[in-house]
Structures are given as C-alpha cells and as structure tokens.
N, C-alpha and C. Protein backbone atom coordinates (compact mmCIF):
# COMPACT_ATOMS: atom_id res chain seq x y z
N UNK A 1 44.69 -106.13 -127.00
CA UNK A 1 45.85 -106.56 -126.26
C UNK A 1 46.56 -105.34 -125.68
N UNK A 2 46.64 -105.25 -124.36
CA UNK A 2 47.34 -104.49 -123.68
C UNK A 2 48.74 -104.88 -123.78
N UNK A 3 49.45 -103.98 -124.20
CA UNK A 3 51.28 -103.93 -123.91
C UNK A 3 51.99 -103.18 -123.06
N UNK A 4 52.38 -103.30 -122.12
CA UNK A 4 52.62 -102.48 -120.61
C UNK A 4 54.55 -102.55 -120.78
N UNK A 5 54.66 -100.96 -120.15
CA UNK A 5 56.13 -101.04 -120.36
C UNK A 5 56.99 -101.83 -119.61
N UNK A 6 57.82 -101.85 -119.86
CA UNK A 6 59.03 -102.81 -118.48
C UNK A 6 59.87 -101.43 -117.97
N UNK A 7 59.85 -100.81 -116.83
CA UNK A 7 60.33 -99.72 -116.60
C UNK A 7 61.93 -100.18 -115.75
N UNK A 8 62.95 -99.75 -116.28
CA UNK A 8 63.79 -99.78 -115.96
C UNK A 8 65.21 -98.45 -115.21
N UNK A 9 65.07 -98.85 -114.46
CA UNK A 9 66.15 -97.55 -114.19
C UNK A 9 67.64 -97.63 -114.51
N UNK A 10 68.04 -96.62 -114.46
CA UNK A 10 69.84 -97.06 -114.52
C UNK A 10 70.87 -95.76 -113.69
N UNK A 11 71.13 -96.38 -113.07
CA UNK A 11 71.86 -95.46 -112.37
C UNK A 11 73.13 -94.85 -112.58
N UNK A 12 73.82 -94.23 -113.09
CA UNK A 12 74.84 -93.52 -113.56
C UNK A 12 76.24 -93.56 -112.80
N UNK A 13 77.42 -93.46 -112.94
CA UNK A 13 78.21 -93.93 -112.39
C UNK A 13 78.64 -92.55 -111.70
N UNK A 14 78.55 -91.46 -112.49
CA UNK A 14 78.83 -89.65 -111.97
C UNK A 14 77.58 -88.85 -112.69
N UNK A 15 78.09 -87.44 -112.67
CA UNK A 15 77.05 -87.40 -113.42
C UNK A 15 77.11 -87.65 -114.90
N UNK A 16 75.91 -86.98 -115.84
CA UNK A 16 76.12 -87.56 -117.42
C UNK A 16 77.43 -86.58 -117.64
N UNK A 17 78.62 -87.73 -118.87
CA UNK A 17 79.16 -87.25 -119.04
C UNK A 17 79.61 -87.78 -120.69
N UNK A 18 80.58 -87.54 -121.00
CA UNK A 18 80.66 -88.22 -122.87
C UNK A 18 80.40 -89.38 -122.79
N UNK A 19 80.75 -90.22 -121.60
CA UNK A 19 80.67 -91.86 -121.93
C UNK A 19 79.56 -92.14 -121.55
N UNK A 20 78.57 -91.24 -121.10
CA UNK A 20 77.07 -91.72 -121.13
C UNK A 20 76.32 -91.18 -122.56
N UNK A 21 77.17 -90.98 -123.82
CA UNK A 21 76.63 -90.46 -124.36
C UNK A 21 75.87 -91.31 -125.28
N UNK A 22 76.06 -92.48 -125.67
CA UNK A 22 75.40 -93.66 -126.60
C UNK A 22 73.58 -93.78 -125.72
N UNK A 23 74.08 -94.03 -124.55
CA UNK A 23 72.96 -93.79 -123.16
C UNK A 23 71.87 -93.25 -124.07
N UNK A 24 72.41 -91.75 -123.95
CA UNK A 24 71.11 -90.62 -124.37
C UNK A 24 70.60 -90.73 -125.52
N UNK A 25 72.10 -90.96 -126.68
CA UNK A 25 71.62 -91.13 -128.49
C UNK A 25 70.53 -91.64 -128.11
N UNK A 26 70.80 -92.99 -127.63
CA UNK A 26 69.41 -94.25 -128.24
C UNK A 26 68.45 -93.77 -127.56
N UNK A 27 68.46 -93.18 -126.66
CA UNK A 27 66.49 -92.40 -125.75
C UNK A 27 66.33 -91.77 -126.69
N UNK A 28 67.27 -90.55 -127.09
CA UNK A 28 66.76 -89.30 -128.64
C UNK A 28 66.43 -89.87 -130.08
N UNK A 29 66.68 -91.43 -130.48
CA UNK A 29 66.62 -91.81 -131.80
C UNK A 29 65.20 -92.80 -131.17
N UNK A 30 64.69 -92.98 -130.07
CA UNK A 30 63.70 -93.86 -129.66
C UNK A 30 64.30 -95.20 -129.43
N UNK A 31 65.13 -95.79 -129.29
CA UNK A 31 65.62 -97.23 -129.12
C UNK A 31 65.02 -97.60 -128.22
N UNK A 32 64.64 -97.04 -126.95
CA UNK A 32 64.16 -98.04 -126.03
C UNK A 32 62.75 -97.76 -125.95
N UNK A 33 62.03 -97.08 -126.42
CA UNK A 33 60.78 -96.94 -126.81
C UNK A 33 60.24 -98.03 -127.66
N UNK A 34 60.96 -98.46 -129.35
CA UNK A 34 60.72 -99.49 -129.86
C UNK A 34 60.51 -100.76 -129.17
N UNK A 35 61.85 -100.98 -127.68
CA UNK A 35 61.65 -102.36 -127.05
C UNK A 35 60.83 -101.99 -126.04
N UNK A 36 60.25 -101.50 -125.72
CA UNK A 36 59.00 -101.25 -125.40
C UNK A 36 59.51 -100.91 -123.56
N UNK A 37 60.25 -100.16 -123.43
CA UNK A 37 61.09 -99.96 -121.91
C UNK A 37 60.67 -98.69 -121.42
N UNK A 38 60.43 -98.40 -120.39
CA UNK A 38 60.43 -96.97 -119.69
C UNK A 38 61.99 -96.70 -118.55
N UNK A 39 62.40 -96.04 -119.55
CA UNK A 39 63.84 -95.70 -118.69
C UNK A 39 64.00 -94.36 -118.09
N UNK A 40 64.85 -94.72 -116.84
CA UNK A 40 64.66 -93.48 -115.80
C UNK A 40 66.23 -93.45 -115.80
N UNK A 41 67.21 -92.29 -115.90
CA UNK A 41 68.39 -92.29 -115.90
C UNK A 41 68.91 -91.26 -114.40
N UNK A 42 69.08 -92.06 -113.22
CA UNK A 42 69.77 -91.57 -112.30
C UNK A 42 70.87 -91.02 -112.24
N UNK A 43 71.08 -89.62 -111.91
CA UNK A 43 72.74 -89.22 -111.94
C UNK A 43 72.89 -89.60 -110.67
N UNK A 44 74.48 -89.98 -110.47
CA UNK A 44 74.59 -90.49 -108.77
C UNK A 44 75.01 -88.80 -108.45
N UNK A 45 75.19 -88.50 -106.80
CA UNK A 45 75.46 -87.42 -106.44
C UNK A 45 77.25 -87.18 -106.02
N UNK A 46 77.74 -86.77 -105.86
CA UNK A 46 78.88 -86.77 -105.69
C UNK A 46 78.87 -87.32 -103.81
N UNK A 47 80.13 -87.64 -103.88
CA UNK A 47 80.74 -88.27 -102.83
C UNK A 47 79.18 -89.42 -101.64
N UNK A 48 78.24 -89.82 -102.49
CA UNK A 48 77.38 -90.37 -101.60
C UNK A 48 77.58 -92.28 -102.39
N UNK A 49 77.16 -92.71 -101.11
CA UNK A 49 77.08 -94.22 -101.45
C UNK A 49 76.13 -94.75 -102.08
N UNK A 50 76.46 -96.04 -103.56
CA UNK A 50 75.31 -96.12 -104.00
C UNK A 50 74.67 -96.97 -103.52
N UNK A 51 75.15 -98.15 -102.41
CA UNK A 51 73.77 -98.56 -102.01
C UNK A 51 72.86 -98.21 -101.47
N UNK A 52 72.69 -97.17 -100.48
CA UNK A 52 71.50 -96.49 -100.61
C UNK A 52 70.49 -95.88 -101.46
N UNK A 53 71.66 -95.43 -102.15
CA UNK A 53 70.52 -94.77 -103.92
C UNK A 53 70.03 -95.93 -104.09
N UNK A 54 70.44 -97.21 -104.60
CA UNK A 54 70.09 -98.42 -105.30
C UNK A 54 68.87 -98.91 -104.33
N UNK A 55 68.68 -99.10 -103.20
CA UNK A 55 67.37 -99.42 -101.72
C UNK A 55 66.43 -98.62 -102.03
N UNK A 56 66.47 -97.02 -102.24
CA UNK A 56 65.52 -96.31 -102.60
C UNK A 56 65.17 -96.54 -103.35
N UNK A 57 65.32 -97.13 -104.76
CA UNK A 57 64.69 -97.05 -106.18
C UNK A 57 63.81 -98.11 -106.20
C-alpha cells in the first residue's frame, strides 16, 4: 500500500515571527509528518499583495 503525502502550503501573514512559533514547534517535534502532510511555509514579502502570491502557488 502506497501512502502519498497531502502537500500543503501556508502562507504567512509577515515574515516568521513569535506568533508563528507553535507553526515551527510542531514541524521540529514531527506533527505534521505523523498526519502524513508535506508542508511548505511561505513568508509573505513586505508591502506586496497576497493574491498574487496565493495564484502562484
């Protein structure tokens, strides 16, 4: 049986900052590895719009 990840992105509101910090814990303790996720953590850029970031992804 093949188990294939569910890859998910998330896009960040600035860049990482303390309140993205639960974010990172659970990637460094494996949390989303166990649910079986491939997560990509976007920093947004300063002063740019995110719907464009969000079209690209």
């Amino acid at each position: 049986m093949v188990i294939t990840k569910k890859r998910i992105t998330l896009l960040l509101n600035w860049y990482a900052n303390p309140y993205h910090a639960p974010i990172f814990v659970a990637k460094e303790l494996g949390f989303y590895e166990q649910e079986g996720t491939n997560n990509a953590f976007v920093p947004k850029a300063p002063f740019s719009e995110v719907a464009p970031i969000v079209r690209c992804i």
